[in-house]
C-alpha atoms as a PDB file:
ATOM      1  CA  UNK A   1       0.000   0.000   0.000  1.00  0.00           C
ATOM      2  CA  UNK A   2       2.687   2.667  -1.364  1.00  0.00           C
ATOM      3  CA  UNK A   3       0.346   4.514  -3.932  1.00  0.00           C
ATOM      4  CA  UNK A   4       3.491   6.642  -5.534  1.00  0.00           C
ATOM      5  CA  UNK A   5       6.481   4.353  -4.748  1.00  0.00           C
ATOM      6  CA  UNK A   6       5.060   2.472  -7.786  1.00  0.00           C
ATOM      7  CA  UNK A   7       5.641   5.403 -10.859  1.00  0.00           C
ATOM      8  CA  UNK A   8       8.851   4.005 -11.787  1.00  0.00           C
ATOM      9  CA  UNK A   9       7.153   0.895 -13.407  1.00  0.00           C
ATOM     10  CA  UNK A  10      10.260  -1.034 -12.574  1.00  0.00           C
ATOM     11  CA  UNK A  11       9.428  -5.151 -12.222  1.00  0.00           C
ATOM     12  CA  UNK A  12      10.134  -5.704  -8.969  1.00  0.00           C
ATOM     13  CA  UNK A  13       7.308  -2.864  -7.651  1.00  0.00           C
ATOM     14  CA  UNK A  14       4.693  -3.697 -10.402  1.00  0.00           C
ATOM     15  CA  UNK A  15       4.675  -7.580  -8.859  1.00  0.00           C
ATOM     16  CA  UNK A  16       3.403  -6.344  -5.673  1.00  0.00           C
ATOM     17  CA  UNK A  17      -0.234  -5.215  -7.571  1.00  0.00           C
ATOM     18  CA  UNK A  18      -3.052  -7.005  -7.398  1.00  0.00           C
ATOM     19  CA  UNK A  19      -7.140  -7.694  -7.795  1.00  0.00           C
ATOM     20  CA  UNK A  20      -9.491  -5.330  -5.990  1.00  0.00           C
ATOM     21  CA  UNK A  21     -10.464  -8.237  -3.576  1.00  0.00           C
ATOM     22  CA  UNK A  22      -7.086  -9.023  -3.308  1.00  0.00           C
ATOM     23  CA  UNK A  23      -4.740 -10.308   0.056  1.00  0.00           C
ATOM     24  CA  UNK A  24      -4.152  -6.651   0.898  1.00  0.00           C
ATOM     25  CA  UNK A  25      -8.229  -5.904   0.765  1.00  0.00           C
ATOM     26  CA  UNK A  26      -8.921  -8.676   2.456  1.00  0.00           C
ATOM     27  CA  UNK A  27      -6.652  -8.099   5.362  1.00  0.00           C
ATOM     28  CA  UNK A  28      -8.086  -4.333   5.564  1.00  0.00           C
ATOM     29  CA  UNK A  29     -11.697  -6.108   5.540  1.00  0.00           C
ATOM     30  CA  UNK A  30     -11.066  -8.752   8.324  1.00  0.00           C
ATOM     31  CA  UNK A  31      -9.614  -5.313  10.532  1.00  0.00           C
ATOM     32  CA  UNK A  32     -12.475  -2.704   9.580  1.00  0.00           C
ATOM     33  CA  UNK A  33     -14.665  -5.856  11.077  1.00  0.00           C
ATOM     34  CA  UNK A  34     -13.098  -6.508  13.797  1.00  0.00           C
ATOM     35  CA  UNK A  35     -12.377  -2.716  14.730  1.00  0.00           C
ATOM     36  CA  UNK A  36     -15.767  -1.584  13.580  1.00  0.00           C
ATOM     37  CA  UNK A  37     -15.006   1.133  11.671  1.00  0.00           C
ATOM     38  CA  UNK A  38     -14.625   2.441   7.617  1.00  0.00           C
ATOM     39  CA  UNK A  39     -11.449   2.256   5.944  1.00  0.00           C
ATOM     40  CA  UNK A  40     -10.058   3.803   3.033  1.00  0.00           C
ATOM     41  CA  UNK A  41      -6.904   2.872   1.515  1.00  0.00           C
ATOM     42  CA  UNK A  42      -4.594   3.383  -1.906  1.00  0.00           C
ATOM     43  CA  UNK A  43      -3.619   0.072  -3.433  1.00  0.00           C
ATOM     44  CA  UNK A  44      -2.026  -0.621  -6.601  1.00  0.00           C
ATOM     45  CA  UNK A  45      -4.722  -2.493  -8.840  1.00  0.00           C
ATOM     46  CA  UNK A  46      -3.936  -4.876 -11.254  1.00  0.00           C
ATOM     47  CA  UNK A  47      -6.875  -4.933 -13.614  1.00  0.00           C
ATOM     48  CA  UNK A  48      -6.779  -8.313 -14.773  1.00  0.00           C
ATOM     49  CA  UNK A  49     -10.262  -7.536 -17.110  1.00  0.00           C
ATOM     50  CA  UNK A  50      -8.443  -4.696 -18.897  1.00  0.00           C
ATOM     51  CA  UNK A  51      -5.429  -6.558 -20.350  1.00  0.00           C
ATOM     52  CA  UNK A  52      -3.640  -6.677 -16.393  1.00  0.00           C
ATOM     53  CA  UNK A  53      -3.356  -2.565 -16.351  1.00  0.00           C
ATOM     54  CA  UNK A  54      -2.141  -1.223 -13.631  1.00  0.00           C
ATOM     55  CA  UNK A  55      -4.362   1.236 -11.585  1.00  0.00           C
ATOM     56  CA  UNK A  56      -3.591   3.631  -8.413  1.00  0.00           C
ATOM     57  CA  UNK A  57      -6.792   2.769  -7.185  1.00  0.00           C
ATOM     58  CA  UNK A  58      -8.710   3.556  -3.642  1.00  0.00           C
ATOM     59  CA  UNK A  59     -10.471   1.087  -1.859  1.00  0.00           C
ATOM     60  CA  UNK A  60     -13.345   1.928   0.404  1.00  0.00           C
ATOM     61  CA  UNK A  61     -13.984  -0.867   3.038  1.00  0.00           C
ATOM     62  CA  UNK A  62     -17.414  -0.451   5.348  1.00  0.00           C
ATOM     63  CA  UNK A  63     -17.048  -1.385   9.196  1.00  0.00           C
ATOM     64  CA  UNK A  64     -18.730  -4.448   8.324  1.00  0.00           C
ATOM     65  CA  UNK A  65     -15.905  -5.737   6.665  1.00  0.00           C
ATOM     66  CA  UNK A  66     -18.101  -5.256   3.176  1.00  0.00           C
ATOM     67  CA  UNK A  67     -16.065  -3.423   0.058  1.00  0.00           C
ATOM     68  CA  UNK A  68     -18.102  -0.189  -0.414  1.00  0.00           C
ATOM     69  CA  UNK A  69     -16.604   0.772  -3.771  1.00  0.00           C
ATOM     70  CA  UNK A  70     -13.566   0.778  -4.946  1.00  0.00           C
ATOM     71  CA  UNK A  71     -12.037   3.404  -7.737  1.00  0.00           C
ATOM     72  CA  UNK A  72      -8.665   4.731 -10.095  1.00  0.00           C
ATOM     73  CA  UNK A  73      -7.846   7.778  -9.395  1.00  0.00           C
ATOM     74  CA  UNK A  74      -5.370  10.353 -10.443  1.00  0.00           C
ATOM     75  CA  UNK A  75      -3.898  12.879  -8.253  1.00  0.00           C
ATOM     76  CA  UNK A  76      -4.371  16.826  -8.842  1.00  0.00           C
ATOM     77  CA  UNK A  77      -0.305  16.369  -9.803  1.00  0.00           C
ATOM     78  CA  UNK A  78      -1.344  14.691 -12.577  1.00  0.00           C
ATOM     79  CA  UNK A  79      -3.595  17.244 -13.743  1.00  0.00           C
ATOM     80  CA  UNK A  80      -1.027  19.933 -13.022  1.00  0.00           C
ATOM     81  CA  UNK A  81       1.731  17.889 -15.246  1.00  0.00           C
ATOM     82  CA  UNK A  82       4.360  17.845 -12.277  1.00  0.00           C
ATOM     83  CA  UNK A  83       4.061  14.479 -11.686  1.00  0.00           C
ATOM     84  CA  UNK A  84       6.028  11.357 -13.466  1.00  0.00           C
ATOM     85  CA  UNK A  85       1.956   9.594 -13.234  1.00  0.00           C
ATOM     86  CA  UNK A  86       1.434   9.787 -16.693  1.00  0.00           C
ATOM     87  CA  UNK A  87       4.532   7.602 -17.061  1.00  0.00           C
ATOM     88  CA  UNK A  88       3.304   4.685 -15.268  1.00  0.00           C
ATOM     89  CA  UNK A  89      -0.482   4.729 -15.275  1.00  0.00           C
ATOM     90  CA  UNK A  90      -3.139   5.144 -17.578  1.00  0.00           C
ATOM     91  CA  UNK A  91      -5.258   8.446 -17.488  1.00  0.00           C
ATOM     92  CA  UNK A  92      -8.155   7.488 -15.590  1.00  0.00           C
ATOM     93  CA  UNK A  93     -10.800   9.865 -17.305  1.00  0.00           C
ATOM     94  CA  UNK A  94     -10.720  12.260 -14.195  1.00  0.00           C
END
């Protein structure tokens, strides 16, 4: 759960994304169940329905341990060019 400390798309980082539902989700879900409370957390999506693209996504997980909804985003860096994003994800329509 480093959002940025993926933009150099080098190997080693990119291996560590996965599914929405993935290990790191469901580790977040068993805690925001046991803990009773909402949380919200970056995650590096691999989007295996859209050819395995990589996605800075957010993850919203309700205090029942449910996933609320989950979505890519792109930072206001992006938007403002100062950021290397563009270089390792894909514009997310923001």
């Amino acid at each position: 759960m480093m959002p940025f400390a993926f933009c150099t798309r080098e190997k080693r980082w990119r291996e560590f994304a996965e599914p929405v539902n993935g290990e790191s989700t469901q580790f977040l879900q068993e805690f925001a169940l046991k803990y009773n409370m909402v949380i919200i957390s970056s995650i590096l999506e691999r989007d295996i329905n859209h050819g395995e693209t990589l996605w800075n996504t957010v993850v919203i997980i309700g205090n029942h341990g449910n996933i609320i909804d989950s979505l890519e985003y792109c930072s206001f860096l992006f938007k403002l060019g100062t950021s290397i994003e563009p270089i390792a994800f894909v514009d997310c329509n923001c």
